[in-house]
C-alpha atoms as a PDB file:
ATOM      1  CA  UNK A   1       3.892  55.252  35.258  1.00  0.00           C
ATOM      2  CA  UNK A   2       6.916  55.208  37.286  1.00  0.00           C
ATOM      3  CA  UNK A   3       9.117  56.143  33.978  1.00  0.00           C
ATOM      4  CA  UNK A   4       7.127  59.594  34.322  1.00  0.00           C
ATOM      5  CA  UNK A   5       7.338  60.049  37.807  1.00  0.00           C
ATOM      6  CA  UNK A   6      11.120  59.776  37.976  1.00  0.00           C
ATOM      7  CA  UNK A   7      11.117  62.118  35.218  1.00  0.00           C
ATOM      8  CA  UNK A   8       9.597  64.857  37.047  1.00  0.00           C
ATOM      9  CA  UNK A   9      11.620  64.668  40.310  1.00  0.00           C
ATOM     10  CA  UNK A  10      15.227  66.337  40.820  1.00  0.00           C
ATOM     11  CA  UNK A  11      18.145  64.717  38.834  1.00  0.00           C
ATOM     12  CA  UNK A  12      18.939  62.959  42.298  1.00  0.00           C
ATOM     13  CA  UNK A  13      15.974  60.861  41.783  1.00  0.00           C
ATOM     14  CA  UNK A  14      16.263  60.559  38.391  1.00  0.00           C
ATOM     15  CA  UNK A  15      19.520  59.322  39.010  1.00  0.00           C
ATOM     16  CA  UNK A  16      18.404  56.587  41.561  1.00  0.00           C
ATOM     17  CA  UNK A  17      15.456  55.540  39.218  1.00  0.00           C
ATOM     18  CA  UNK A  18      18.617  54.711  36.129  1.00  0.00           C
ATOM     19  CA  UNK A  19      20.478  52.535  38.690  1.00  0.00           C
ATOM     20  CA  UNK A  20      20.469  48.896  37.755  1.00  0.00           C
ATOM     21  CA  UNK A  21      21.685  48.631  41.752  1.00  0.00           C
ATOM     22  CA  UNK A  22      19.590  48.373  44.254  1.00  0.00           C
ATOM     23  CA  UNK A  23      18.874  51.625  46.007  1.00  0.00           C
ATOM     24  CA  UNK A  24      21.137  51.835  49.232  1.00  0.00           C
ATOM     25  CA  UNK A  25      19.657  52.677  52.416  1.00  0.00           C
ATOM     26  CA  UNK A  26      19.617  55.900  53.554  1.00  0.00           C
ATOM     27  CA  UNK A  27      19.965  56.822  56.921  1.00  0.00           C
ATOM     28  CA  UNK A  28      20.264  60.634  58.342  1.00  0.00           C
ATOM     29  CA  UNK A  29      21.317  61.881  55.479  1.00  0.00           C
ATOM     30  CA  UNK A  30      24.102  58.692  54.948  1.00  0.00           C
ATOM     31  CA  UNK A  31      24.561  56.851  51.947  1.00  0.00           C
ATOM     32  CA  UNK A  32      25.678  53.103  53.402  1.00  0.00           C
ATOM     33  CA  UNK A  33      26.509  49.823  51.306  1.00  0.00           C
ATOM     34  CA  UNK A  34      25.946  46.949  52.953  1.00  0.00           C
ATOM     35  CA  UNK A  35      28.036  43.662  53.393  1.00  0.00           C
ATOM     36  CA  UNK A  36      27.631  40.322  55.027  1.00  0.00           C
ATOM     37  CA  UNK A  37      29.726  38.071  57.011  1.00  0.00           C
ATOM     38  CA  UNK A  38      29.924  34.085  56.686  1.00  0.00           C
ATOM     39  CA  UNK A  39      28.303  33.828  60.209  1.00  0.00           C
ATOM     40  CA  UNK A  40      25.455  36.016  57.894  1.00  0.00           C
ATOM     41  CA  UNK A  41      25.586  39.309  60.078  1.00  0.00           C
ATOM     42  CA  UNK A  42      25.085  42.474  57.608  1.00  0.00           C
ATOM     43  CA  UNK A  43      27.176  45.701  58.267  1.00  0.00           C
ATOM     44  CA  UNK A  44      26.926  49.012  57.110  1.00  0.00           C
ATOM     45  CA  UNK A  45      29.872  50.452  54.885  1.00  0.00           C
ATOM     46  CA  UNK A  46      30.926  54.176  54.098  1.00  0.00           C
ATOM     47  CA  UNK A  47      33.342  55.689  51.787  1.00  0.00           C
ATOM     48  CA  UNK A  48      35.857  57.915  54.075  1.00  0.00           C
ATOM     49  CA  UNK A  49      38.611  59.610  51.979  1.00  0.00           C
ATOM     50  CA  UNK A  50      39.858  56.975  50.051  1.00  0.00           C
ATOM     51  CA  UNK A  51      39.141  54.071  52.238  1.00  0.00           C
ATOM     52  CA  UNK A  52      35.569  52.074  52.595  1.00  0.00           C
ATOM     53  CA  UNK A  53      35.251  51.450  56.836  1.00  0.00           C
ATOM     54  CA  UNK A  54      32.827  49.067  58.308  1.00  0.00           C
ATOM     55  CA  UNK A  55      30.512  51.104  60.426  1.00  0.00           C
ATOM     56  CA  UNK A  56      29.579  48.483  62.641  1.00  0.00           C
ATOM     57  CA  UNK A  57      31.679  46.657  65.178  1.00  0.00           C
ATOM     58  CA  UNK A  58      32.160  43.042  63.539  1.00  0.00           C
ATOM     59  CA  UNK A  59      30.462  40.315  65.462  1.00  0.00           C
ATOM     60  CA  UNK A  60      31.159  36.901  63.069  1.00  0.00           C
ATOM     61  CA  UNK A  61      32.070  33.479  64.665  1.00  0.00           C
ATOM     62  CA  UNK A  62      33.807  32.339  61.358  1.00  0.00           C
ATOM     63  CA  UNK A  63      36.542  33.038  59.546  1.00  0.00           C
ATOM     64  CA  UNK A  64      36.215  33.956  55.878  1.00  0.00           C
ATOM     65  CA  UNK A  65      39.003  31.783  54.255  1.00  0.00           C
ATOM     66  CA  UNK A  66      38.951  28.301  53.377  1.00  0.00           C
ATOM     67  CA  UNK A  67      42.241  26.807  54.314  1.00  0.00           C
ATOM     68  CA  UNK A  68      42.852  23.136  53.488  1.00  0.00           C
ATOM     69  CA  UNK A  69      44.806  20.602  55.995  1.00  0.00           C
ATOM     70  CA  UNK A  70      47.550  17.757  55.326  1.00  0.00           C
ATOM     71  CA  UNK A  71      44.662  15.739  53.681  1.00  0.00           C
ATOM     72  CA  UNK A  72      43.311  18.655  51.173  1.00  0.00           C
ATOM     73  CA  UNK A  73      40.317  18.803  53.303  1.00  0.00           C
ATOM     74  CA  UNK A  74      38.786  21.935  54.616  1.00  0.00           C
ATOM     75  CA  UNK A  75      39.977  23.315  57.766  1.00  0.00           C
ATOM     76  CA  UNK A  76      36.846  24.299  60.427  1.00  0.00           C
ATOM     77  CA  UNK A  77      36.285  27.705  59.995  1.00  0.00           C
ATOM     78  CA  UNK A  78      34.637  28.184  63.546  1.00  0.00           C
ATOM     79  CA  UNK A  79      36.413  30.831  66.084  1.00  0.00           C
ATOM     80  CA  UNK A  80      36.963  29.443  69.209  1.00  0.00           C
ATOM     81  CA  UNK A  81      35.320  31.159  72.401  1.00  0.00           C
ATOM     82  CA  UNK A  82      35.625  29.802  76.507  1.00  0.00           C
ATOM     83  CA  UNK A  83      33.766  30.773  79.008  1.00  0.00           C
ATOM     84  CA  UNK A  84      33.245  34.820  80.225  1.00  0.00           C
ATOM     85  CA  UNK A  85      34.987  34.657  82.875  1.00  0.00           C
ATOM     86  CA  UNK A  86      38.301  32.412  81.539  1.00  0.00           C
ATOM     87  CA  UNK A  87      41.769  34.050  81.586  1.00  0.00           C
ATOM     88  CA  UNK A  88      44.427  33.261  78.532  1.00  0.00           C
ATOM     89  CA  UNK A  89      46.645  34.714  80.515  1.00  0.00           C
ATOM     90  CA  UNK A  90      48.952  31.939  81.362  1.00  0.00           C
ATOM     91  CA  UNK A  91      48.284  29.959  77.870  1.00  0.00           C
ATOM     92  CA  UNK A  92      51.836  29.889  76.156  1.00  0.00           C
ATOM     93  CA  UNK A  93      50.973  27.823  72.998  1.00  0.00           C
ATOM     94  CA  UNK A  94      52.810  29.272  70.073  1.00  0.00           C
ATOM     95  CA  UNK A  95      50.940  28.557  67.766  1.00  0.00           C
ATOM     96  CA  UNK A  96      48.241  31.436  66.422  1.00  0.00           C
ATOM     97  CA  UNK A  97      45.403  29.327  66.273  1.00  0.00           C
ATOM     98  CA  UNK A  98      45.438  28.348  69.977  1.00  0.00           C
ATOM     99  CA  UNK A  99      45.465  31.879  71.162  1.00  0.00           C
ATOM    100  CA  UNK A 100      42.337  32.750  68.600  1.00  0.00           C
ATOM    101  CA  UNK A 101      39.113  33.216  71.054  1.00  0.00           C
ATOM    102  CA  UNK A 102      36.143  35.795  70.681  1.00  0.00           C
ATOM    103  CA  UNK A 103      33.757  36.499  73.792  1.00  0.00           C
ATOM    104  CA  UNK A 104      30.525  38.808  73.664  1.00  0.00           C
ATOM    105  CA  UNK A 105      30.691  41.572  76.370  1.00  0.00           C
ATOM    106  CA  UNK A 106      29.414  40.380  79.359  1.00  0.00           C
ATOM    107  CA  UNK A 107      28.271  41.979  82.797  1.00  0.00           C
ATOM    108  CA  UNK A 108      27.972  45.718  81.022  1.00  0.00           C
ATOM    109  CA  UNK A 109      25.273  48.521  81.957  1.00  0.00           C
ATOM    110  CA  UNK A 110      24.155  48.270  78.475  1.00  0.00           C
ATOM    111  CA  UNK A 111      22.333  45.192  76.592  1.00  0.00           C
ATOM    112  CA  UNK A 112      22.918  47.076  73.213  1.00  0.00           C
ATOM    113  CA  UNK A 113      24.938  44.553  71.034  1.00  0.00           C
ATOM    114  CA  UNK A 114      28.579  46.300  70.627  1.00  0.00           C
ATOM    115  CA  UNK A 115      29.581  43.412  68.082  1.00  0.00           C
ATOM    116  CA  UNK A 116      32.389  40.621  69.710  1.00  0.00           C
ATOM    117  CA  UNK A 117      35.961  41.190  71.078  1.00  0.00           C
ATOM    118  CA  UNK A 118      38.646  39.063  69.732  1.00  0.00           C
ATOM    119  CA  UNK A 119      42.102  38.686  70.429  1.00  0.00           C
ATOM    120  CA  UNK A 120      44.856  40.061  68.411  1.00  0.00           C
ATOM    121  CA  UNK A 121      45.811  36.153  67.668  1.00  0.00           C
ATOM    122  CA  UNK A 122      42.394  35.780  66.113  1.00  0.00           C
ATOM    123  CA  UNK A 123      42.662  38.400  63.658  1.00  0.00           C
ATOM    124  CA  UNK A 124      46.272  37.409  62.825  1.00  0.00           C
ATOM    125  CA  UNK A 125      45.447  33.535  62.550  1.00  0.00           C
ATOM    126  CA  UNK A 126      43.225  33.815  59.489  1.00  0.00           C
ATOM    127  CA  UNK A 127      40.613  36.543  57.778  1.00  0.00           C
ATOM    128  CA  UNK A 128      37.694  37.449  60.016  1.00  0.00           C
ATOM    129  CA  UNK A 129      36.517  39.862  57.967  1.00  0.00           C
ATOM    130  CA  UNK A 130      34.321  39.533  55.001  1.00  0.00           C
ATOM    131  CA  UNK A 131      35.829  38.279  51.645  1.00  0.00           C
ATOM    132  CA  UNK A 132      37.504  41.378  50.094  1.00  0.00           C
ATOM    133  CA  UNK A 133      37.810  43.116  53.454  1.00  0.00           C
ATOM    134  CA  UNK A 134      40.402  43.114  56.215  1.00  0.00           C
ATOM    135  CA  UNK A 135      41.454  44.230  59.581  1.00  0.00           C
ATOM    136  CA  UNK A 136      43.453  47.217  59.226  1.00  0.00           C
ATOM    137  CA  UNK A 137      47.079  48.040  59.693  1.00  0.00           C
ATOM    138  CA  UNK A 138      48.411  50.653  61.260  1.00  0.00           C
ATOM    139  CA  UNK A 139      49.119  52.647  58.139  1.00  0.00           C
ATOM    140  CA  UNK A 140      45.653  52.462  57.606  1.00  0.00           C
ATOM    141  CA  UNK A 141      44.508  53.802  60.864  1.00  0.00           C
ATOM    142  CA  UNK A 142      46.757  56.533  60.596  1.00  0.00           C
ATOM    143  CA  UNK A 143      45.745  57.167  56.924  1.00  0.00           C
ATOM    144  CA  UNK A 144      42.129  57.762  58.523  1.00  0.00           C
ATOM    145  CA  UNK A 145      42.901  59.528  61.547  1.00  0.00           C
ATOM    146  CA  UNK A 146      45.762  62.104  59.186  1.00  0.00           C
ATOM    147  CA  UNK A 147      42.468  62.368  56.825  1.00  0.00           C
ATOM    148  CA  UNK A 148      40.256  63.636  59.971  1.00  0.00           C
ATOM    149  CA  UNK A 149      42.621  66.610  61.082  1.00  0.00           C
ATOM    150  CA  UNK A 150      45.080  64.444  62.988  1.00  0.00           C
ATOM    151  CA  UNK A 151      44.918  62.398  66.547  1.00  0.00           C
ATOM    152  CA  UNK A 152      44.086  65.926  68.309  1.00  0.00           C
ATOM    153  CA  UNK A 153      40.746  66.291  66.856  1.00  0.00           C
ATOM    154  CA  UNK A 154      39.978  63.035  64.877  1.00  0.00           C
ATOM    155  CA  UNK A 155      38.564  60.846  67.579  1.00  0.00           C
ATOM    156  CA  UNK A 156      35.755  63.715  68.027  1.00  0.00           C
ATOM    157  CA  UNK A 157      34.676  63.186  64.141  1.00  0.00           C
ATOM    158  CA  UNK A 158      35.014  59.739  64.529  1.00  0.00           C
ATOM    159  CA  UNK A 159      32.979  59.143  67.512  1.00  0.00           C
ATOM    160  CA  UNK A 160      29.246  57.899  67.447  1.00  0.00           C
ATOM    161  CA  UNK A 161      26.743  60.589  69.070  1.00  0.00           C
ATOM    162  CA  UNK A 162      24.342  58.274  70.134  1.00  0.00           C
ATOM    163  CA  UNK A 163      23.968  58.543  73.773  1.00  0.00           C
ATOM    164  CA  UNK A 164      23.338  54.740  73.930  1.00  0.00           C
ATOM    165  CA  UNK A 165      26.766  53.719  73.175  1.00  0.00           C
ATOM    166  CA  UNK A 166      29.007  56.211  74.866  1.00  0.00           C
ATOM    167  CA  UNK A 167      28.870  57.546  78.326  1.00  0.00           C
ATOM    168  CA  UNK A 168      27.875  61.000  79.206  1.00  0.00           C
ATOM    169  CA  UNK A 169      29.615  63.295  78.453  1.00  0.00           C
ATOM    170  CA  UNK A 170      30.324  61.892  74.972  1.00  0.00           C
ATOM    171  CA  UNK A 171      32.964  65.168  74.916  1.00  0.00           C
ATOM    172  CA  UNK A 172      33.444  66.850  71.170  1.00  0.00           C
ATOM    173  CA  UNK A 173      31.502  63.718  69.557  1.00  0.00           C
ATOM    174  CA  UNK A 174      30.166  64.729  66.206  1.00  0.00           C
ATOM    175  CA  UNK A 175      30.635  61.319  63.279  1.00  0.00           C
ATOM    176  CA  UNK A 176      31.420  64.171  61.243  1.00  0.00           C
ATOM    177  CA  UNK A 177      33.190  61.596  59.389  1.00  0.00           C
ATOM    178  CA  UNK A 178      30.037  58.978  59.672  1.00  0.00           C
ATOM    179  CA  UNK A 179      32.598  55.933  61.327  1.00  0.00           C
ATOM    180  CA  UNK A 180      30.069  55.738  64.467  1.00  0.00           C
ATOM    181  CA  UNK A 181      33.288  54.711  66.676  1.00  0.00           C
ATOM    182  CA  UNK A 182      31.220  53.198  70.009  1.00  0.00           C
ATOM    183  CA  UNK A 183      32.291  52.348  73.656  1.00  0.00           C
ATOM    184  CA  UNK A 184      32.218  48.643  73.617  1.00  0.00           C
ATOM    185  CA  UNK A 185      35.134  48.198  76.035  1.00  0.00           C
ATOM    186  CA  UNK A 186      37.024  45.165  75.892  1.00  0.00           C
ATOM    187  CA  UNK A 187      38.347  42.103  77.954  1.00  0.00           C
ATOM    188  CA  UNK A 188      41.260  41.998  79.535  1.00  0.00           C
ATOM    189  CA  UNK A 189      43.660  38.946  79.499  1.00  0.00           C
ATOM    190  CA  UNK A 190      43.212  38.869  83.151  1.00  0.00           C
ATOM    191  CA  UNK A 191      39.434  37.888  81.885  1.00  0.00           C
ATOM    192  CA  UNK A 192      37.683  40.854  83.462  1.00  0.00           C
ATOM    193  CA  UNK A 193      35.020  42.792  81.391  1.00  0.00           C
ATOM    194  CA  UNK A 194      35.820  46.531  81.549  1.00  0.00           C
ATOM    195  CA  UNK A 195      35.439  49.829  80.046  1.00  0.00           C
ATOM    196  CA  UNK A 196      32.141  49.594  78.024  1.00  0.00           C
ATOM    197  CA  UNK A 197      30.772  52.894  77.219  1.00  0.00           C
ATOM    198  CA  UNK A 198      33.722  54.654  78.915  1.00  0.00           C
ATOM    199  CA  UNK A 199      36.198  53.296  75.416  1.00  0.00           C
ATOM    200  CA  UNK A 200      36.019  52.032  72.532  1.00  0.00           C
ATOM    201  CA  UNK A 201      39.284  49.834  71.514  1.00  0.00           C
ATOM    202  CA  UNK A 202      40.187  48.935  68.017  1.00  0.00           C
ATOM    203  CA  UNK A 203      42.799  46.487  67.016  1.00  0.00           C
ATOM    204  CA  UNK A 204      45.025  46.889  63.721  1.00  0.00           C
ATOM    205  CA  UNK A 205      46.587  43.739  62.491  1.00  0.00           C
ATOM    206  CA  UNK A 206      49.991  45.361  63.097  1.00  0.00           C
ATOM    207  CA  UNK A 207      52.139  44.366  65.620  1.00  0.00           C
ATOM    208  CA  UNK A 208      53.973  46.169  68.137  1.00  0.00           C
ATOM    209  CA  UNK A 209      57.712  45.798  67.413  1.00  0.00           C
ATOM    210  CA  UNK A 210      59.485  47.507  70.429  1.00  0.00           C
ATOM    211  CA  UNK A 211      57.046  44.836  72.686  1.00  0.00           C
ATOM    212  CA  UNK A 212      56.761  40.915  71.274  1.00  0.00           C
ATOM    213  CA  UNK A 213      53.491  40.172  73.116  1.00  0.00           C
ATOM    214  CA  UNK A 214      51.955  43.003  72.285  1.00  0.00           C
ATOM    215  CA  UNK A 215      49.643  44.309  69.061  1.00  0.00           C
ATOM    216  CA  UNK A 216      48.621  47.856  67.943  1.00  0.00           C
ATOM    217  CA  UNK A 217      45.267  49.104  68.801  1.00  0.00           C
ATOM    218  CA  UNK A 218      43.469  52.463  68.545  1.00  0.00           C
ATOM    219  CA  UNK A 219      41.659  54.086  71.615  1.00  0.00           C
ATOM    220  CA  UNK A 220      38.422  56.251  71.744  1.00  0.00           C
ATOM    221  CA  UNK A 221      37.817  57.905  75.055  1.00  0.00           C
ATOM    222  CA  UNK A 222      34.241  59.167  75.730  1.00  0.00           C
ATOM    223  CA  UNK A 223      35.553  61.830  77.406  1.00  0.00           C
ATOM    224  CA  UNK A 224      38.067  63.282  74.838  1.00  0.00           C
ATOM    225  CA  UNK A 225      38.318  64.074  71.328  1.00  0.00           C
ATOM    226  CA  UNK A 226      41.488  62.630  70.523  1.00  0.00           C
ATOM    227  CA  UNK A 227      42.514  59.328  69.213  1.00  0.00           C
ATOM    228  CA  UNK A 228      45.086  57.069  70.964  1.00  0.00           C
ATOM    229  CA  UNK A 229      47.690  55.297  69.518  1.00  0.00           C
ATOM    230  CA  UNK A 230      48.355  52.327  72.098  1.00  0.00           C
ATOM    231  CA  UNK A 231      49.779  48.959  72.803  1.00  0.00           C
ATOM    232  CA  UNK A 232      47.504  45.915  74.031  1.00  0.00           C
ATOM    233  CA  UNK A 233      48.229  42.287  75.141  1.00  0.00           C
ATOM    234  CA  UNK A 234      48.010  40.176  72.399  1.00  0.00           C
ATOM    235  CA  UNK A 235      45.762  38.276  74.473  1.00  0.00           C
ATOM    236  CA  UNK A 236      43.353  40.890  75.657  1.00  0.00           C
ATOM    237  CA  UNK A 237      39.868  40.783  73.130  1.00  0.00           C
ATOM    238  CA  UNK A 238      39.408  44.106  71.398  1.00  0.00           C
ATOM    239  CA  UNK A 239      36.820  44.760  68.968  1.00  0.00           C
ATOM    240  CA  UNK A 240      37.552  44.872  65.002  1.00  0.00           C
ATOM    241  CA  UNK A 241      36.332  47.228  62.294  1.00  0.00           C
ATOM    242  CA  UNK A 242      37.031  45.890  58.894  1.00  0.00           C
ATOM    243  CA  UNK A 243      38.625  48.194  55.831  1.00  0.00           C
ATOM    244  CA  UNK A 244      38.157  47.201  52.078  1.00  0.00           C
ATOM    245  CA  UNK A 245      41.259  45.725  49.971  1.00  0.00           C
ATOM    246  CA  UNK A 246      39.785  47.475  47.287  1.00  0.00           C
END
């Protein structure tokens, strides 16, 4: 029965009936794949240019690489959080791995889950991402925002509209280019909670090379439709999207 029924309908369906895949989701009008992280979150995934973005903000408490100690023996692959309201500030340690923390937003006018902030140590140290994805570099930010018209206009089509997760006015939002960009803020290394809905901060895994302690992030203002190019504290907690390595 369903051999005839797929037969009937446009070639779309037809199409969609043929696929040994499963069908993706579609939602307003959006064709997403879907991925998972080893903490077992799922995100949504688009095809933008010739890049594949995460369209969620990630949120996993593990890393996705197994690295092996002295002994041959798996490493934990747990992130490290403290409590809200604790400052890295002063912590010197050299080494990446004791800078590497994630915190949830806390004290925000929204309970909507924004995904976690992690510092730029954290997504240096090892992979947070899912396996075959990464945080991405600067080049790729720039590859993105040069896609979307430039930093003049691109934060506009790269902006969510949903009134939820931005301020209002969410000014020249459209997600003409389906990213969903959202204001989750971030936390400073002071370890003060600030900004949610107002920005939306982004870190690449690049560093900045004119300032040692500080990485390369990307800035969404609800009430703008550029994108920023800026520098952050290495130690301030950001929020990641992931890009494909394929």
């Amino acid at each position: 029965m369903n051999k005839y029924v797929c037969l009937l309908f446009t070639p779309i369906v037809l199409w969609s009936c043929k696929t040994k895949k499963p069908v993706e989701k579609v939602e307003e009008g959006v064709n997403y794949s879907y991925i998972k992280d080893n903490s077992g979150n799922s995100y949504r995934t688009i095809q933008i240019g010739s890049q594949k973005w995460m369209v969620d903000n990630l949120k996993t408490v593990r890393y996705s690489d197994v690295v092996l100690n002295k002994f041959k023996l798996p490493v934990t692959d747990s992130i490290r959080t403290l409590p809200a309201d604790s400052s890295i500030l002063y912590r010197e340690e050299l080494s990446l791995d004791t800078l590497s923390y994630y915190w949830k937003y806390q004290g925000g006018v929204s309970k909507l889950d924004f995904g976690n902030l992690y510092t730029w140590y954290t997504v240096k140290n090892r992979n947070v991402c899912p396996q075959g994805w990464r945080v991405p570099t600067v080049y790729d930010w720039e590859k993105l925002i040069t896609f979307l018209g430039g930093p003049e206009i691109a934060g506009g089509k790269l902006k969510s509209t949903d009134t939820l997760l931005w301020e209002n006015p969410n000014q020249g939002a459209t997600n003409s280019s389906d990213f969903a960009a959202i204001g989750g803020g971030y936390k400073t290394e002071f370890a003060t909670f600030i900004n949610q809905l107002k920005y939306g901060l982004y870190w690449s895994s690049s560093e900045d090379v004119d300032f040692k302690d500080g990485g390369v992030a990307y800035m969404f203002y609800a009430g703008s439709v550029k994108s920023y190019k800026i520098t952050k504290s290495k130690k301030a907690a950001l929020s990641v999207r992931c890009i494909s390595d394929k």
